[in-house]
PDB file of N, CA and C in Angstrom:
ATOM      1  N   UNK A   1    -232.505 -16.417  72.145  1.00  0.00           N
ATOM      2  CA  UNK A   1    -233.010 -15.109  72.508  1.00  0.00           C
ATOM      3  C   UNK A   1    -234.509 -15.084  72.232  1.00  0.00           C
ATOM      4  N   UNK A   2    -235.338 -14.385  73.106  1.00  0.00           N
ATOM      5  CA  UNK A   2    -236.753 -14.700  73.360  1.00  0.00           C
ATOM      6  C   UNK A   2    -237.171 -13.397  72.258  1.00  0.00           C
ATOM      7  N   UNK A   3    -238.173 -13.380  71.824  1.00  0.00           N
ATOM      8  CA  UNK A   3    -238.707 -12.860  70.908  1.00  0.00           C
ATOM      9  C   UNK A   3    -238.799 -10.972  71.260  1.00  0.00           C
ATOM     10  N   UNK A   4    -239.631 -11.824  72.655  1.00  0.00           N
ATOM     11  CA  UNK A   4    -239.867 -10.182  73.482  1.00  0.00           C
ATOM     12  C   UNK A   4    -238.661  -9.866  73.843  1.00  0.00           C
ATOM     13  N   UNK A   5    -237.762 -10.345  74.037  1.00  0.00           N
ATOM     14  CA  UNK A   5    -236.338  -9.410  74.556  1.00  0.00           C
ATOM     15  C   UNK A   5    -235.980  -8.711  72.898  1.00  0.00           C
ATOM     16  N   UNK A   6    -235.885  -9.306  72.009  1.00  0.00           N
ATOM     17  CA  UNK A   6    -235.066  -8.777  70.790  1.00  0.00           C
ATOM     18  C   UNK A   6    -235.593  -7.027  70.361  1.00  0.00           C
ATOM     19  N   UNK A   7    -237.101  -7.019  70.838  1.00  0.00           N
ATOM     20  CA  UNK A   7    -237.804  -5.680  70.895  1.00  0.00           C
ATOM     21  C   UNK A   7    -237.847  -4.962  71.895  1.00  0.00           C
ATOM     22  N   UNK A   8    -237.510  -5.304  73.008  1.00  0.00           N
ATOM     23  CA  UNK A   8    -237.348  -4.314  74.380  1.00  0.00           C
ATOM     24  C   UNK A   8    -236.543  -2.554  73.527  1.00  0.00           C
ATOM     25  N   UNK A   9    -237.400  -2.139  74.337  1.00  0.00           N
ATOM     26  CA  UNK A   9    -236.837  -0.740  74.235  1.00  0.00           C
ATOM     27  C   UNK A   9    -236.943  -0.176  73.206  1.00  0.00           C
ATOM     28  N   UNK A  10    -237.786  -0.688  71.937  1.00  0.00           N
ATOM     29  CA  UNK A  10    -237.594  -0.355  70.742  1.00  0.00           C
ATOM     30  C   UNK A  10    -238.964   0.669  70.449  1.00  0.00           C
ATOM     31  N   UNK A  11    -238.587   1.870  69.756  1.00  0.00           N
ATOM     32  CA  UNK A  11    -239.772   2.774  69.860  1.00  0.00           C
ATOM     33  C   UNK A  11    -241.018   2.337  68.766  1.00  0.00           C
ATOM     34  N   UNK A  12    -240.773   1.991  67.814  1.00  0.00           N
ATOM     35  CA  UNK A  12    -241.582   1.164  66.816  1.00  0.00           C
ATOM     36  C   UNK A  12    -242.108  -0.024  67.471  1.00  0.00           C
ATOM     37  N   UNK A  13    -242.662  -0.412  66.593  1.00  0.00           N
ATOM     38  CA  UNK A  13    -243.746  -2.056  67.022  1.00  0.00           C
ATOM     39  C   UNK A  13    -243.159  -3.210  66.538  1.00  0.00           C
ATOM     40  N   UNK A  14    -242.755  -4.115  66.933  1.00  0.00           N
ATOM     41  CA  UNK A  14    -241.854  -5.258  66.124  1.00  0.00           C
ATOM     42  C   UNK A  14    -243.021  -5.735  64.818  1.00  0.00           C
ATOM     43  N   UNK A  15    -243.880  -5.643  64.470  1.00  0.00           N
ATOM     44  CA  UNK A  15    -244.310  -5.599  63.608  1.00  0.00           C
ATOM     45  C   UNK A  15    -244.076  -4.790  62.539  1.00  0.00           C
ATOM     46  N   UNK A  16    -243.824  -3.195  62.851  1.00  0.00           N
ATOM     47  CA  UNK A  16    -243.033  -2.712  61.276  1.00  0.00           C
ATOM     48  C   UNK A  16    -241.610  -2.436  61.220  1.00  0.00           C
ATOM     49  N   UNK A  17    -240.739  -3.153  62.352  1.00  0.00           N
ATOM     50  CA  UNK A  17    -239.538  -3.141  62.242  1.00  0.00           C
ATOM     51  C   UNK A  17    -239.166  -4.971  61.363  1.00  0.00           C
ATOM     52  N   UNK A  18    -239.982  -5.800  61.506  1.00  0.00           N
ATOM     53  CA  UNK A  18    -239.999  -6.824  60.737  1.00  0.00           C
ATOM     54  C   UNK A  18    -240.383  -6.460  59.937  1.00  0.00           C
ATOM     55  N   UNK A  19    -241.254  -6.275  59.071  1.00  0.00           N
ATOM     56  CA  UNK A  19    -241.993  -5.711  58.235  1.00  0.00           C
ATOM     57  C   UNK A  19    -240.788  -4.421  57.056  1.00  0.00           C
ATOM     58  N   UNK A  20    -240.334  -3.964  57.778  1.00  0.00           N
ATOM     59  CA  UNK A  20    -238.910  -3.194  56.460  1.00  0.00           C
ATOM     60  C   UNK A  20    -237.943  -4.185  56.591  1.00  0.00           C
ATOM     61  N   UNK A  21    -237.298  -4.742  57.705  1.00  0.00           N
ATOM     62  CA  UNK A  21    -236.318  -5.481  57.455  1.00  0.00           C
ATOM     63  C   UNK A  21    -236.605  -7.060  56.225  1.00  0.00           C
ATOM     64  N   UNK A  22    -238.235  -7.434  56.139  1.00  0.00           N
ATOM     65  CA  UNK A  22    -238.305  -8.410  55.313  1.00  0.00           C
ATOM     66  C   UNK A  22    -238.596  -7.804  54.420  1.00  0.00           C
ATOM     67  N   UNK A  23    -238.881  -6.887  54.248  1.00  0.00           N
ATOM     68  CA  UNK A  23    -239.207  -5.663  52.590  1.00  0.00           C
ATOM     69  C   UNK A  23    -237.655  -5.771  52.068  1.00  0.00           C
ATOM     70  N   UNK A  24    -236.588  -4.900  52.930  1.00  0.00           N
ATOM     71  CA  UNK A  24    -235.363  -4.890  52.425  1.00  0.00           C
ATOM     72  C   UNK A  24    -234.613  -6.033  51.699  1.00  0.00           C
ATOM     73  N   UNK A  25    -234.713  -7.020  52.782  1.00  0.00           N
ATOM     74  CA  UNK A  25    -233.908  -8.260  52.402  1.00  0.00           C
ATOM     75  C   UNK A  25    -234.246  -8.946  51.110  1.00  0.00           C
ATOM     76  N   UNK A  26    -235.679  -9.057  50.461  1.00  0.00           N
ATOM     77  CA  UNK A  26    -236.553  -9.378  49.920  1.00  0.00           C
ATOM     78  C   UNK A  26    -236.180  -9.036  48.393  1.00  0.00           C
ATOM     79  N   UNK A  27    -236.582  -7.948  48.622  1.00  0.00           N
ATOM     80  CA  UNK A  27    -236.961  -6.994  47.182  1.00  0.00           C
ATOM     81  C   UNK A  27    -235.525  -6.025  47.360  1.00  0.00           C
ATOM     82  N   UNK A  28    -235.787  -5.750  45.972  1.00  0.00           N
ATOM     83  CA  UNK A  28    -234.259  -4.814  45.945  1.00  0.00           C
ATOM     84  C   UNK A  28    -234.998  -2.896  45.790  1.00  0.00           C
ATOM     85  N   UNK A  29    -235.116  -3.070  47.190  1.00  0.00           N
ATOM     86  CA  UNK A  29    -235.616  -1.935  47.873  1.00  0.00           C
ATOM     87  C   UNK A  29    -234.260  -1.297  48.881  1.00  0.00           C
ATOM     88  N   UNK A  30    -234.540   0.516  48.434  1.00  0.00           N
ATOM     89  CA  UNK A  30    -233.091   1.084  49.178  1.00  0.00           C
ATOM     90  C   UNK A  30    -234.079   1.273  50.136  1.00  0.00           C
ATOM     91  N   UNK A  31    -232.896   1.838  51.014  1.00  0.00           N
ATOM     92  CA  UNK A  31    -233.765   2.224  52.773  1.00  0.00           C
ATOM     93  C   UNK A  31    -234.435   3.498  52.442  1.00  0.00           C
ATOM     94  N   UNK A  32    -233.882   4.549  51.862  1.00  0.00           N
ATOM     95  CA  UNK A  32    -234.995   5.783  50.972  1.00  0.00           C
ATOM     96  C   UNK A  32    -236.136   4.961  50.522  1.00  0.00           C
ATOM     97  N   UNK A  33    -236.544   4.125  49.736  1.00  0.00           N
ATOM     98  CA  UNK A  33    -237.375   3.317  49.466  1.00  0.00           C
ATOM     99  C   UNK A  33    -238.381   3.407  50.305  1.00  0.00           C
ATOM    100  N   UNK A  34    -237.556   2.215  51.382  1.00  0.00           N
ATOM    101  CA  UNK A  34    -238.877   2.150  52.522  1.00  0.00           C
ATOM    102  C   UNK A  34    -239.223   2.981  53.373  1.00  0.00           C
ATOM    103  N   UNK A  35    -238.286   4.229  53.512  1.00  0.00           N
ATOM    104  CA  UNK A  35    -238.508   5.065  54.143  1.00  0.00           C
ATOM    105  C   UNK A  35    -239.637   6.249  54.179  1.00  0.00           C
ATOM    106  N   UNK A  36    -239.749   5.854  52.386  1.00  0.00           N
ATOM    107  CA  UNK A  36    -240.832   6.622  51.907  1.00  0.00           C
ATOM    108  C   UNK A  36    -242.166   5.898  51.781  1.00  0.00           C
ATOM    109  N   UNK A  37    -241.853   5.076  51.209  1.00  0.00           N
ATOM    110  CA  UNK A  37    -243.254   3.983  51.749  1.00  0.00           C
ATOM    111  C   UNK A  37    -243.618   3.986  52.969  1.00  0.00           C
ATOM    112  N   UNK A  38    -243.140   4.141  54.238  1.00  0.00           N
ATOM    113  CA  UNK A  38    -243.631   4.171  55.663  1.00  0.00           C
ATOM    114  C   UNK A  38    -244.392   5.543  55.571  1.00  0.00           C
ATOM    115  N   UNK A  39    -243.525   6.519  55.056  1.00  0.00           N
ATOM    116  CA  UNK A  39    -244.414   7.938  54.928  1.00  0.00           C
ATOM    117  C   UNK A  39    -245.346   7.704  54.669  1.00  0.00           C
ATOM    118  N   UNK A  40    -245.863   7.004  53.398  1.00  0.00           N
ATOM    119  CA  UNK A  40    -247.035   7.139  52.720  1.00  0.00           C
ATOM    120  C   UNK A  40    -248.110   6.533  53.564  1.00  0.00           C
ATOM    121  N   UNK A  41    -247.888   5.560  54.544  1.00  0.00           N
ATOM    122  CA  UNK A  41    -248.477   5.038  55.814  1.00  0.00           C
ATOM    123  C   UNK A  41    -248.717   5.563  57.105  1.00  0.00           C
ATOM    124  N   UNK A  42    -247.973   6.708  57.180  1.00  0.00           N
ATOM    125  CA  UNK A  42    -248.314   7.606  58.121  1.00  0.00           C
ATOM    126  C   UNK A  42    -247.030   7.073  59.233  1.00  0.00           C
ATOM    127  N   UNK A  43    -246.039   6.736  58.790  1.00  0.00           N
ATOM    128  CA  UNK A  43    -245.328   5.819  59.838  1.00  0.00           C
ATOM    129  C   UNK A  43    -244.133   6.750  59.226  1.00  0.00           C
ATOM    130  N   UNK A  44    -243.942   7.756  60.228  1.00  0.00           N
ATOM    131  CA  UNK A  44    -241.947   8.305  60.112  1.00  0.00           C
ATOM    132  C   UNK A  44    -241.228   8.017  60.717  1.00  0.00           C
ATOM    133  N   UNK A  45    -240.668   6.809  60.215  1.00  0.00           N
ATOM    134  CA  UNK A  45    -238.570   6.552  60.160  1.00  0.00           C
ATOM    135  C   UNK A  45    -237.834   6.861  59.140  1.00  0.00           C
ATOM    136  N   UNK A  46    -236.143   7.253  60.267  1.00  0.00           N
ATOM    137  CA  UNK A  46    -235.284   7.638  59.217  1.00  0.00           C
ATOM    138  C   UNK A  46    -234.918   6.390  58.212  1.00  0.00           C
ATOM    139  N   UNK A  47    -234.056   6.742  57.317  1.00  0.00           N
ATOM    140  CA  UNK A  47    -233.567   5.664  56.240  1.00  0.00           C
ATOM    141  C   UNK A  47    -232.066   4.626  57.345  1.00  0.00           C
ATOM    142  N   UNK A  48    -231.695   5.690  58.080  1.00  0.00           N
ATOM    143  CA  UNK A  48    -230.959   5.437  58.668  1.00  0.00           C
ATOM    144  C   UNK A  48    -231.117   4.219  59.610  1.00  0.00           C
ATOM    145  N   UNK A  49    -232.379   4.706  60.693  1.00  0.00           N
ATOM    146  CA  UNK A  49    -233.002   4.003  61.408  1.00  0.00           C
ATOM    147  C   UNK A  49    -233.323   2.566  61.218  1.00  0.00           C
ATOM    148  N   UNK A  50    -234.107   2.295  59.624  1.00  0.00           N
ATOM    149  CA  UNK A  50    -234.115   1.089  59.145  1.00  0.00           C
ATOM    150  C   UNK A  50    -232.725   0.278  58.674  1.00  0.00           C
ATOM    151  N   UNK A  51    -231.924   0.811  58.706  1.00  0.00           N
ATOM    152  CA  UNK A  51    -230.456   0.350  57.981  1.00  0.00           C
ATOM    153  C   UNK A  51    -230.110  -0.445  59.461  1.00  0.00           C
ATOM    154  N   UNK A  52    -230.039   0.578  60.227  1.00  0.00           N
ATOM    155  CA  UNK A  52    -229.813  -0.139  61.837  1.00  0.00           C
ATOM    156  C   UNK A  52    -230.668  -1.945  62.138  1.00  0.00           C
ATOM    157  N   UNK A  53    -232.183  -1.238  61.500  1.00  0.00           N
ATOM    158  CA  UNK A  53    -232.673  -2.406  61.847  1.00  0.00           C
ATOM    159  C   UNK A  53    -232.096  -3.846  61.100  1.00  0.00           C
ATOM    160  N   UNK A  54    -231.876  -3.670  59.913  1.00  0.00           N
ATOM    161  CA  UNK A  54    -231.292  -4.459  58.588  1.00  0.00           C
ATOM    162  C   UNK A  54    -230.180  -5.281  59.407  1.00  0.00           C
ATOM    163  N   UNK A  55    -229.584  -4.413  59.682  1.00  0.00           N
ATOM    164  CA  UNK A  55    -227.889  -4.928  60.341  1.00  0.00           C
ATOM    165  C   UNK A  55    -228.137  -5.646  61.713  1.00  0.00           C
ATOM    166  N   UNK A  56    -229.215  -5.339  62.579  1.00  0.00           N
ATOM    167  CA  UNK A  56    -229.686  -6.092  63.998  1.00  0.00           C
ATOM    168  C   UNK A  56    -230.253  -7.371  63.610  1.00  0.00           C
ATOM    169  N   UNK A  57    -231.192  -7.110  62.809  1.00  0.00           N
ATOM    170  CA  UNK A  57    -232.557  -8.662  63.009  1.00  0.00           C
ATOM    171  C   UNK A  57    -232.460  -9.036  61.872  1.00  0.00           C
ATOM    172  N   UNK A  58    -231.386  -9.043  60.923  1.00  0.00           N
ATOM    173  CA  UNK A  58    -231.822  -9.958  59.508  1.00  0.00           C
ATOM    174  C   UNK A  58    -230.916 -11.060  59.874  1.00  0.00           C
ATOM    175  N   UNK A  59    -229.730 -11.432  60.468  1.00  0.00           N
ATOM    176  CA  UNK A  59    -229.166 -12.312  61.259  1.00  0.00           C
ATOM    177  C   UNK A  59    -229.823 -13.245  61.962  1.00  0.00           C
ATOM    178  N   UNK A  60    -230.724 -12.881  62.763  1.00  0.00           N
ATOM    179  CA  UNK A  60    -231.486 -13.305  63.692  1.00  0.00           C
ATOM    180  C   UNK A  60    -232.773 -13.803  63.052  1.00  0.00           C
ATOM    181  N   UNK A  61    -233.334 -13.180  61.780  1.00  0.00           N
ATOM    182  CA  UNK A  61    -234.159 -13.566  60.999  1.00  0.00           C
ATOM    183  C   UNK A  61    -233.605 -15.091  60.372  1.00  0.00           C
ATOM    184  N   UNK A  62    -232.587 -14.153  59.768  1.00  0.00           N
ATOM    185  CA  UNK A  62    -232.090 -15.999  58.815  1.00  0.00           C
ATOM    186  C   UNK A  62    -232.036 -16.717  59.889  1.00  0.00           C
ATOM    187  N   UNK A  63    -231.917 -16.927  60.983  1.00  0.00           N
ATOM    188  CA  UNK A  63    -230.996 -18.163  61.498  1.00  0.00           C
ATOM    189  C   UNK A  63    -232.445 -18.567  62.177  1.00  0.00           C
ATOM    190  N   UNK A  64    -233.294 -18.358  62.199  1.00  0.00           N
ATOM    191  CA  UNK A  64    -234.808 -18.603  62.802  1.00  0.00           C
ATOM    192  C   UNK A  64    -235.465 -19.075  61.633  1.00  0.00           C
ATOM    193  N   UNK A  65    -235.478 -18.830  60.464  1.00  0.00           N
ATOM    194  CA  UNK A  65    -236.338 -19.274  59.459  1.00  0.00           C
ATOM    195  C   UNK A  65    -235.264 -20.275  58.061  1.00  0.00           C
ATOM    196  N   UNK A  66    -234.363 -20.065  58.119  1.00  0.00           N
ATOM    197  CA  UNK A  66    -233.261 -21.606  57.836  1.00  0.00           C
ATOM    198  C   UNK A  66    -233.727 -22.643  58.411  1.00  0.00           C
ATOM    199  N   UNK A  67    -234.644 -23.133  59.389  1.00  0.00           N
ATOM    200  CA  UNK A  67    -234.974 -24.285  59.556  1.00  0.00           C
ATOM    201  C   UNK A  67    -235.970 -24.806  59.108  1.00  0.00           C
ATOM    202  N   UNK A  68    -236.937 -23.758  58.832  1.00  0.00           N
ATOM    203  CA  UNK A  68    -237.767 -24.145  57.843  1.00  0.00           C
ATOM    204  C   UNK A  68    -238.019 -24.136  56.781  1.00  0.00           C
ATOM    205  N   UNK A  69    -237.055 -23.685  55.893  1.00  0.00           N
ATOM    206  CA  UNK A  69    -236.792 -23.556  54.969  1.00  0.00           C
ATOM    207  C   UNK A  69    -236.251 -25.009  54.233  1.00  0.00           C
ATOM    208  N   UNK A  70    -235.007 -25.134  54.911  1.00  0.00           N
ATOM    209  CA  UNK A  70    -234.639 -26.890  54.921  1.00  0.00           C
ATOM    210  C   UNK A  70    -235.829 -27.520  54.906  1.00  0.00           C
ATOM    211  N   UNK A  71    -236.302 -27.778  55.877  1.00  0.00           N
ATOM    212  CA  UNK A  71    -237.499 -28.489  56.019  1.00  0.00           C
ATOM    213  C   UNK A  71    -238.473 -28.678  54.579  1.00  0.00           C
ATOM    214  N   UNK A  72    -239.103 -27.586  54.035  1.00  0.00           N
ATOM    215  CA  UNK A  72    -239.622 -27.842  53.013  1.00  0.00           C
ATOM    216  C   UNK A  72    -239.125 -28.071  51.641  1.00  0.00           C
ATOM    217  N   UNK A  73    -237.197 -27.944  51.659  1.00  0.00           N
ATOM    218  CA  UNK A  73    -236.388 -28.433  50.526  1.00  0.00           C
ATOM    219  C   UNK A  73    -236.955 -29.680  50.963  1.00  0.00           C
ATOM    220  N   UNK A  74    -236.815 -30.485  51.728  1.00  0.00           N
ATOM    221  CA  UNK A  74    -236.548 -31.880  51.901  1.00  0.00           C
ATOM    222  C   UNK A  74    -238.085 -32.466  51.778  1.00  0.00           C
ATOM    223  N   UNK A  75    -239.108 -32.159  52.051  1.00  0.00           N
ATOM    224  CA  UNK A  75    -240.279 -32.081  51.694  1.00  0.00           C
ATOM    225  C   UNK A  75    -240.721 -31.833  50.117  1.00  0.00           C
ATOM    226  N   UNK A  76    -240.282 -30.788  49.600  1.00  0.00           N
ATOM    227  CA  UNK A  76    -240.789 -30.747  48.174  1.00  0.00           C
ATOM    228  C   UNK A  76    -239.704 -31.772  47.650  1.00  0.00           C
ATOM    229  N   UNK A  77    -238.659 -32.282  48.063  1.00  0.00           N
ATOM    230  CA  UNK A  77    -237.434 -33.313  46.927  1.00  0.00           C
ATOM    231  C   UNK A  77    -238.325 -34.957  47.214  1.00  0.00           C
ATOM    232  N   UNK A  78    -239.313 -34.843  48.053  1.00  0.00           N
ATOM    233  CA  UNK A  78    -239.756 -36.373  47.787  1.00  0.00           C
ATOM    234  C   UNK A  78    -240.955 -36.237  46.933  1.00  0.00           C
TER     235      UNK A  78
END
């Protein structure tokens, strides 16, 4: 799946819909959390909204960045 299709239609910028979903996954941040942190940025989404995002692209996240991840296990073990 192409990068630009995964954001079609999406009212946010794939930049701060990545951007909470790697906050969430990350840090042990609730979606109130980031929800309020976006406030403080001038950026209003629901808590809800980001939960959606969590459950869409963190799948799609891991399975895109698992390869490089490997990669530098096997790199830092020599």
């Amino acid at each position: 799946m192409s990068t630009a299709s995964l954001f079609r239609w999406r009212q946010f910028l794939p930049q701060i819909i990545l951007l909470n979903v790697r906050w969430y996954c990350r840090y042990s941040l609730s979606y109130r959390n980031l929800e309020e942190m976006m406030q403080e940025r001038g950026i209003k989404v629901d808590h809800s909204t980001i939960n959606r995002w969590v459950l869409q692209y963190a799948p799609e996240l891991d399975k895109r960045i698992r390869q490089h991840l490997q990669a530098n296990e096997r790199f830092l073990a020599n």
